[in-house]
C-alpha atoms as a PDB file:
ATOM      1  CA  UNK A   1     -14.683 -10.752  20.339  1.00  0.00           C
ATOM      2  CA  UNK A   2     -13.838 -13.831  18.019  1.00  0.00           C
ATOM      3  CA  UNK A   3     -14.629 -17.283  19.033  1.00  0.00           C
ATOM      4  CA  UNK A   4     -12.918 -18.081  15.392  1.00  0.00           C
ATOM      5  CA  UNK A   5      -9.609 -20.101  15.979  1.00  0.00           C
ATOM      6  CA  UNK A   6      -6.600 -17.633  15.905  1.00  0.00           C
ATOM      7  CA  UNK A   7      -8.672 -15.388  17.263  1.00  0.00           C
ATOM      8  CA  UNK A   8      -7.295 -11.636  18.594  1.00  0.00           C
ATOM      9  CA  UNK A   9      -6.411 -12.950  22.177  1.00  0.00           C
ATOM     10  CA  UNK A  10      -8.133 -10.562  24.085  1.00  0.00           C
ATOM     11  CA  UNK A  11      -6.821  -7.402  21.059  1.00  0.00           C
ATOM     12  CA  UNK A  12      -9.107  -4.811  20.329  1.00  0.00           C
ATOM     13  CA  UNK A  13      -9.525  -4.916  16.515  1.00  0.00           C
ATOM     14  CA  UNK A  14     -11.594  -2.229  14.751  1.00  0.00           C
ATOM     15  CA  UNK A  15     -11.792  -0.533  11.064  1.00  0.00           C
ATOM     16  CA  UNK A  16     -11.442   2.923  11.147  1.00  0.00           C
ATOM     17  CA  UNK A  17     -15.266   4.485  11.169  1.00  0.00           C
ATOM     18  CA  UNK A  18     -14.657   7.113   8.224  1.00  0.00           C
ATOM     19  CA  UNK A  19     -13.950   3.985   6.015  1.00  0.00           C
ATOM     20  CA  UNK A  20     -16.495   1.775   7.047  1.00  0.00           C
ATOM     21  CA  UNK A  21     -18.859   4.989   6.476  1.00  0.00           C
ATOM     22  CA  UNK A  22     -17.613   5.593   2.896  1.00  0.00           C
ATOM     23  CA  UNK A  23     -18.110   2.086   2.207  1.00  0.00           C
ATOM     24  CA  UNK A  24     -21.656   2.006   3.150  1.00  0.00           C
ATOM     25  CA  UNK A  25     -22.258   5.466   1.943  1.00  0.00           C
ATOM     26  CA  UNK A  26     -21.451   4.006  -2.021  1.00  0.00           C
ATOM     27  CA  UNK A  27     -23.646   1.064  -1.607  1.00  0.00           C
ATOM     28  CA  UNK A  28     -26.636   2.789   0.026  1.00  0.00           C
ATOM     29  CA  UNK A  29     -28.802   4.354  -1.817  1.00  0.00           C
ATOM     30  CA  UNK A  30     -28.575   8.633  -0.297  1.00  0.00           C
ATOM     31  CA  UNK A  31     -32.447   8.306   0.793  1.00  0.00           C
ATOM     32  CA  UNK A  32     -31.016   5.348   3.000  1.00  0.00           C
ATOM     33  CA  UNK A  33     -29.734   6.417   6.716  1.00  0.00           C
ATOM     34  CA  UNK A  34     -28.311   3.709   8.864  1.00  0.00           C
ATOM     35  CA  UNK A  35     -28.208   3.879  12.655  1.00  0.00           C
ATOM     36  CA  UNK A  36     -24.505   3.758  14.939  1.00  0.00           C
ATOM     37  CA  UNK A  37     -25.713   0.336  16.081  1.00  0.00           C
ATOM     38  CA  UNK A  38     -26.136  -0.821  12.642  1.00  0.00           C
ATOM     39  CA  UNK A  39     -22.731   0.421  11.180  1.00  0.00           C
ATOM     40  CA  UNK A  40     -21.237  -0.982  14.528  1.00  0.00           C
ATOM     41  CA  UNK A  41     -22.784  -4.512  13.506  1.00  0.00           C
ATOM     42  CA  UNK A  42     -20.913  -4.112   9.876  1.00  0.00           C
ATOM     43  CA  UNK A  43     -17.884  -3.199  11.416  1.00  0.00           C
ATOM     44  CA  UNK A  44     -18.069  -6.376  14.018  1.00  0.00           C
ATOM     45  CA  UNK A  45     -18.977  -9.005  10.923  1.00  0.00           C
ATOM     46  CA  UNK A  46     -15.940  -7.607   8.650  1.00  0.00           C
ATOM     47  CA  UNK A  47     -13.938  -8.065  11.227  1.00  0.00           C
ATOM     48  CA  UNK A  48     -15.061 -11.250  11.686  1.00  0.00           C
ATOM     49  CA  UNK A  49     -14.913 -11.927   7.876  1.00  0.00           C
ATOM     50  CA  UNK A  50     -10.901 -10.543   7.763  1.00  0.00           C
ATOM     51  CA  UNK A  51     -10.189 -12.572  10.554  1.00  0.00           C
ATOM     52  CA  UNK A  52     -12.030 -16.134   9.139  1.00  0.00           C
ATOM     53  CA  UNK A  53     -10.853 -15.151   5.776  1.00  0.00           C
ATOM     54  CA  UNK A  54      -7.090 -14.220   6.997  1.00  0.00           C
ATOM     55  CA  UNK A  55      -6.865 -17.667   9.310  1.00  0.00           C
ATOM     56  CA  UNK A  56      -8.132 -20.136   6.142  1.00  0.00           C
ATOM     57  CA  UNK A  57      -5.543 -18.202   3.943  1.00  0.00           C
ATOM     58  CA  UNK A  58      -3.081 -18.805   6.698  1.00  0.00           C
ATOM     59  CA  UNK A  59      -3.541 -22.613   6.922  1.00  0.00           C
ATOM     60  CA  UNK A  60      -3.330 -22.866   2.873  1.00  0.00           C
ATOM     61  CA  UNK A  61      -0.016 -20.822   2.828  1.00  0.00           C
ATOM     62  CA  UNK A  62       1.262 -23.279   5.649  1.00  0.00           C
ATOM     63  CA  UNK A  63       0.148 -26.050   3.330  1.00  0.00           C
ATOM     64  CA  UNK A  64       2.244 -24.973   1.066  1.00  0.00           C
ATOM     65  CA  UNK A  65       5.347 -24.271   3.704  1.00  0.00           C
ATOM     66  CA  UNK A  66       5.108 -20.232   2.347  1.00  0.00           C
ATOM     67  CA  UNK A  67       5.912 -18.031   4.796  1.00  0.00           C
ATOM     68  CA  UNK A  68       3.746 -15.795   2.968  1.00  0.00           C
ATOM     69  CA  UNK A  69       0.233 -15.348   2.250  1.00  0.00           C
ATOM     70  CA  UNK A  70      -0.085 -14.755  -1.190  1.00  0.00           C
ATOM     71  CA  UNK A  71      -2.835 -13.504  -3.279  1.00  0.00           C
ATOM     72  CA  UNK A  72      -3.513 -17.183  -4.686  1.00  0.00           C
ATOM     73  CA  UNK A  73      -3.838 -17.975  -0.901  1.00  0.00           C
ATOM     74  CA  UNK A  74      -6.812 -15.580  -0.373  1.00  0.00           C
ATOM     75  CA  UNK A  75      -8.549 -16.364  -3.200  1.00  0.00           C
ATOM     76  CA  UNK A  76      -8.202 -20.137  -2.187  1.00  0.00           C
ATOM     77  CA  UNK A  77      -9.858 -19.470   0.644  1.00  0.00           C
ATOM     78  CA  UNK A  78     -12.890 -17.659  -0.773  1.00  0.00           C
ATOM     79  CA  UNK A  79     -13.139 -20.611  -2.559  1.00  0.00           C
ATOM     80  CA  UNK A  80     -13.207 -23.297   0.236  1.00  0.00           C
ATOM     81  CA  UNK A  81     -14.791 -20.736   2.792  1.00  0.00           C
ATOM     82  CA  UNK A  82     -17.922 -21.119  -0.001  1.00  0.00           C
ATOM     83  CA  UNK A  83     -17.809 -17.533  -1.718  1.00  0.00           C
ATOM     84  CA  UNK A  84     -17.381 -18.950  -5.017  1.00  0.00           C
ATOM     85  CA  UNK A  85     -19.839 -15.879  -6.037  1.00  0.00           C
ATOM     86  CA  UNK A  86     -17.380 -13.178  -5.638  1.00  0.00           C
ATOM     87  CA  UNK A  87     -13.850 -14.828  -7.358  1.00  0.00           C
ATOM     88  CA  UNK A  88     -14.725 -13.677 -10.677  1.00  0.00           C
ATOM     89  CA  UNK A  89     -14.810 -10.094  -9.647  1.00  0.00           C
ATOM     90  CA  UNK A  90     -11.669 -10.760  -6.676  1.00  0.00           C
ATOM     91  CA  UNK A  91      -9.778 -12.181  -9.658  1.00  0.00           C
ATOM     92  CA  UNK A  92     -10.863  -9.297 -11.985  1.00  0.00           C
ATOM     93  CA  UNK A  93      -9.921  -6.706  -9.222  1.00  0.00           C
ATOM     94  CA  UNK A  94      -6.141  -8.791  -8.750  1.00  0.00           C
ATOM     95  CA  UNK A  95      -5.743  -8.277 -12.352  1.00  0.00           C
ATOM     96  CA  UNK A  96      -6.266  -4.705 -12.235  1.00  0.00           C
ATOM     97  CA  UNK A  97      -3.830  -4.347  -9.295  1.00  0.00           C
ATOM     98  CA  UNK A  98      -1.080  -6.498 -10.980  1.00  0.00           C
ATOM     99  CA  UNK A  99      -1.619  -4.126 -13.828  1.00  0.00           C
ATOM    100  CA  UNK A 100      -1.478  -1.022 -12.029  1.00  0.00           C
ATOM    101  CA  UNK A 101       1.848  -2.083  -9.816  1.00  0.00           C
ATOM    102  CA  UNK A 102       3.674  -2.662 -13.524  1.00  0.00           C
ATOM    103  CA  UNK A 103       2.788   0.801 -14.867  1.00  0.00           C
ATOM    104  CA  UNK A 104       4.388   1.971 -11.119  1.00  0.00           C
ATOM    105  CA  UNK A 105       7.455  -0.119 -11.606  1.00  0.00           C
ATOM    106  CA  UNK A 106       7.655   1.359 -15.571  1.00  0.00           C
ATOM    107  CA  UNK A 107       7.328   4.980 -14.089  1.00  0.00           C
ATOM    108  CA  UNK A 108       9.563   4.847 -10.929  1.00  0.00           C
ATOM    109  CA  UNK A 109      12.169   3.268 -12.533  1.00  0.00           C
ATOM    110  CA  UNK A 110      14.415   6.732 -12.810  1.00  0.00           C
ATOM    111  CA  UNK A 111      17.687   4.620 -14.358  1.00  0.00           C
ATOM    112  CA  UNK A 112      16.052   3.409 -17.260  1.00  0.00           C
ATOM    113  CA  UNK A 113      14.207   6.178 -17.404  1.00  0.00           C
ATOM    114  CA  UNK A 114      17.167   8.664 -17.696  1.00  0.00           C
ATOM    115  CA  UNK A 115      18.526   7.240 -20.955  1.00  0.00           C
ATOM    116  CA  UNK A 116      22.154   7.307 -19.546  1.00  0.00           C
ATOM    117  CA  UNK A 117      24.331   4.632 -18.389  1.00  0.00           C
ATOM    118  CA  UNK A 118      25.135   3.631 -15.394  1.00  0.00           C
ATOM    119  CA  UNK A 119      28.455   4.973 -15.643  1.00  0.00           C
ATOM    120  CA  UNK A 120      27.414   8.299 -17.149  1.00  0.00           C
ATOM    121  CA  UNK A 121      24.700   8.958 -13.698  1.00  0.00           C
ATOM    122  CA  UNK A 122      27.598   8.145 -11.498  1.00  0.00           C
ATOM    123  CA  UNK A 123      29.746  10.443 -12.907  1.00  0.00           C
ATOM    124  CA  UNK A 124      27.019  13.196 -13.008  1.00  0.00           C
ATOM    125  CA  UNK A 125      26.394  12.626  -9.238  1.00  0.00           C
ATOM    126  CA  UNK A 126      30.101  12.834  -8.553  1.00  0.00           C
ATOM    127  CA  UNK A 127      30.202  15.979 -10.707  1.00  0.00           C
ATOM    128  CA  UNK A 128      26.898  17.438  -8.327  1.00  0.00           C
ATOM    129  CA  UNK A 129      28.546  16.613  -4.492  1.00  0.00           C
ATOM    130  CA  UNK A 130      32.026  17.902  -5.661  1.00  0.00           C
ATOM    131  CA  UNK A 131      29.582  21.170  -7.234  1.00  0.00           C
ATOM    132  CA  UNK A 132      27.544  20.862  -4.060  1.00  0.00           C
ATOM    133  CA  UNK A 133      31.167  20.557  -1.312  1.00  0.00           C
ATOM    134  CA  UNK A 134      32.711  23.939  -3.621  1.00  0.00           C
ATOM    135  CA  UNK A 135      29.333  25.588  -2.897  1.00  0.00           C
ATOM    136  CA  UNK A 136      29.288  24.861   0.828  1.00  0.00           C
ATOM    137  CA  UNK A 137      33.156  25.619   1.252  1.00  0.00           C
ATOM    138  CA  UNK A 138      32.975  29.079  -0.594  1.00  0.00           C
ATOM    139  CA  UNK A 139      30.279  30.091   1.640  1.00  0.00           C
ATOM    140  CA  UNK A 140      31.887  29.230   5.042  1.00  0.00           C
ATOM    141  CA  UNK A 141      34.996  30.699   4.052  1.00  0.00           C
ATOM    142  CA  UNK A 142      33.741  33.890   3.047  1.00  0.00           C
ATOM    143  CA  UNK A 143      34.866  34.001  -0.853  1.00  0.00           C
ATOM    144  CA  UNK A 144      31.477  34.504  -1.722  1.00  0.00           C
ATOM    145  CA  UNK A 145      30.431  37.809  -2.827  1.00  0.00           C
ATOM    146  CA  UNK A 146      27.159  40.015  -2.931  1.00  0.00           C
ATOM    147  CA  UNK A 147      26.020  40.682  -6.325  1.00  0.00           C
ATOM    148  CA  UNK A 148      25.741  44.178  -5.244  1.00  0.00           C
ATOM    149  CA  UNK A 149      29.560  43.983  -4.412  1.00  0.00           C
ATOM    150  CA  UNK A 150      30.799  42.373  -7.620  1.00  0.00           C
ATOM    151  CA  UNK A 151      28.394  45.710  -9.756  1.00  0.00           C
ATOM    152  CA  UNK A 152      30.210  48.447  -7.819  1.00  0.00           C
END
């Protein structure tokens, strides 16, 4: 498919249809209808593009002896691949991502969230299994009653 260095080696690479759809879909005006062979054709150059654009980002992160292809990478290799046109809004979209994964890292934190120590959750959870073992060993043994039973 790719005659792009690093190329799939003989892989059958594809974006999944829905997606590629939606994508054209939002950019299209709705009076606008575009043929299979068309959307196939946009499918096959942003493939292309991900590939070109993954293998220059590849080479700069080797550059660099990262292991890792980092953001900075990509954007890098806009740059040098000659789409100086779209960093302001890649750099723009990076920002809102970095600012998005903070608020996620604020909200999922649960420990600092709690307002207890660390101390004072590991006692809690020790207080919940021993709660939880009582539980499970009054049911197998049979000590647990019916609330009808305990009324009578």
């Amino acid at each position: 498919m790719s005659d792009y260095p690093g190329g799939t080696g003989g892989e059958d690479l594809s974006l999944p249809k829905a997606t590629v759809q939606k994508i054209i879909g939002e950019i299209l005006p709705s009076d606008i209808a575009i043929s299979k062979e068309a959307r196939e054709a946009i499918t096959e150059c942003s493939i292309e593009f991900i590939m070109i654009l993954s293998t220059q980002s590849n080479d700069i992160a080797e550059k660099e002896a990262k292991k890792t292809i980092a953001s900075d990478h990509v954007v890098k290799a806009l740059e040098e691949l000659g789409f100086q046109n779209y960093l302001e809004i890649v750099n723009k979209i990076l920002d809102e991502h970095k600012e998005l994964l903070k608020g996620k890292e604020k909200k999922n934190n649960k420990f600092q969230n709690s307002g207890m120590t660390e101390e004072e959750l590991l006692r809690k959870q020790e207080e919940l299994f021993r709660k939880s073992r009582d539980r499970l060993q009054n049911t197998g043994s049979g000590d647990v009653k019916n609330e009808s039973e305990e009324t009578v």
